[in-house]
Protein backbone atom coordinates (compact mmCIF):
# COMPACT_ATOMS: atom_id res chain seq x y z
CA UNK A 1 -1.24 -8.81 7.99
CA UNK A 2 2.46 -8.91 8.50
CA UNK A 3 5.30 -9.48 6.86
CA UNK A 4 5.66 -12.88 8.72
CA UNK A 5 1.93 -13.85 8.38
CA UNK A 6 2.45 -13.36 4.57
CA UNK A 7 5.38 -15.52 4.29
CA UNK A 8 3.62 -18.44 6.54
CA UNK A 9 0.11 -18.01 4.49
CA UNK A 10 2.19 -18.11 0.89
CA UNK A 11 4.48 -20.90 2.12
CA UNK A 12 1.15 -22.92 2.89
CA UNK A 13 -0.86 -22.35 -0.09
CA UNK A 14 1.91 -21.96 -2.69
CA UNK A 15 4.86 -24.25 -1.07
CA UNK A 16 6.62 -25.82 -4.17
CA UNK A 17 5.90 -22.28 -6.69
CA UNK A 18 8.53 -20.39 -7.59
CA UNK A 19 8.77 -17.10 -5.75
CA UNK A 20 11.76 -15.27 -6.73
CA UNK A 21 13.69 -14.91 -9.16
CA UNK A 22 17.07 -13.23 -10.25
CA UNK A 23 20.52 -13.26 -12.36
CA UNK A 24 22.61 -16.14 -10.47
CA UNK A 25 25.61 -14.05 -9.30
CA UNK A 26 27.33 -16.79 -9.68
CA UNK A 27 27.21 -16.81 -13.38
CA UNK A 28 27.71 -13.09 -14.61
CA UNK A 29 26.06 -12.36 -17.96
CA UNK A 30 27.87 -11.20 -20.82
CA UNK A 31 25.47 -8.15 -20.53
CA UNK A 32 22.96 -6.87 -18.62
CA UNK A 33 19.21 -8.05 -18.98
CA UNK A 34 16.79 -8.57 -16.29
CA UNK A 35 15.67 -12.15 -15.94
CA UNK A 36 12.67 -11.93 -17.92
CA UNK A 37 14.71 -11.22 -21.34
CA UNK A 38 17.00 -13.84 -20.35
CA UNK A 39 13.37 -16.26 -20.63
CA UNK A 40 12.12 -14.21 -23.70
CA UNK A 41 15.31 -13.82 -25.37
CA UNK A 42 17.39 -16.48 -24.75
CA UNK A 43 15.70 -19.26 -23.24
CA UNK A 44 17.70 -22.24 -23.90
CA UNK A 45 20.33 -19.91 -21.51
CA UNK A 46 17.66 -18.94 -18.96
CA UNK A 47 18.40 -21.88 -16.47
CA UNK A 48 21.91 -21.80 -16.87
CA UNK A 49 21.97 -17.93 -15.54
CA UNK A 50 18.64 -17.87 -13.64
CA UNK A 51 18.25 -18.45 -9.96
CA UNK A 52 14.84 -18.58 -8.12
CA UNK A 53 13.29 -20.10 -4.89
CA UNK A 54 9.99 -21.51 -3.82
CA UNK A 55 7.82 -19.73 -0.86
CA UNK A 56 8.56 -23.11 1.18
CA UNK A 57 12.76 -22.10 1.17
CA UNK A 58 12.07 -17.99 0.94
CA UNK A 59 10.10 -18.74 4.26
CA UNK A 60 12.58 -21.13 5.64
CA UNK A 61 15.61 -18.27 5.13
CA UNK A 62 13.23 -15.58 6.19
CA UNK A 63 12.70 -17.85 9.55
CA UNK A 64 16.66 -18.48 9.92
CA UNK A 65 17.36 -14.58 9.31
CA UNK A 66 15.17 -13.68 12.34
CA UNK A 67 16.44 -16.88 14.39
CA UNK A 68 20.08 -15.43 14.03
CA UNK A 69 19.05 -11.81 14.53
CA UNK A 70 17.85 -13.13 17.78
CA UNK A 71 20.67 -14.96 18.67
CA UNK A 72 22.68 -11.88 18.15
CA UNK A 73 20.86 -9.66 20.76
CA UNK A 74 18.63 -7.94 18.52
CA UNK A 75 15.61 -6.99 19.98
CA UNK A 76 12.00 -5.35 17.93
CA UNK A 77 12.42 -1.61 16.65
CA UNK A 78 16.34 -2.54 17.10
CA UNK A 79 17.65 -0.84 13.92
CA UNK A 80 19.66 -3.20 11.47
CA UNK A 81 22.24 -2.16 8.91
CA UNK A 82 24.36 -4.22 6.60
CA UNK A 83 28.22 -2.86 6.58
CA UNK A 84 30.27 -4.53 3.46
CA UNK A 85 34.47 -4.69 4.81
């Protein structure tokens, strides 16, 4: 199974679930803690400074990555870096 047909199969069976989840950048903590103490410890904060996605949109972005790698020229086994200026 790849990477793809993983993406397609959870998008399918688990659409709407949440998927991911992570610190909003966005909003920066006043201290480091993972996500999970944010819902443990403070969880009237949690949604304020928690970000997640479903399968349905982690599958959607996954599909628009490729789409644009494509459109770039990329090609399979073409080696892909990301370069911060």
């Amino acid at each position: 199974m790849t990477i793809i047909d993983f993406l397609e199969d959870n998008a399918k069976k688990y659409g709407n679930e949440e998927c991911l989840v992570e610190i909003n950048p966005q909003k920066k903590p006043e201290s480091y803690r993972t996500w999970r103490e944010y819902n443990l410890v403070e969880p009237g904060r949690a949604k304020e400074v928690r970000r997640s996605i479903t399968w349905s949109e982690f599958d959607e972005l996954a599909n628009k990555t490729a789409n644009l790698l494509l459109s770039k020229g990329i090609k399979k086994n073409d080696k892909v870096t990301y370069h911060r200026m």
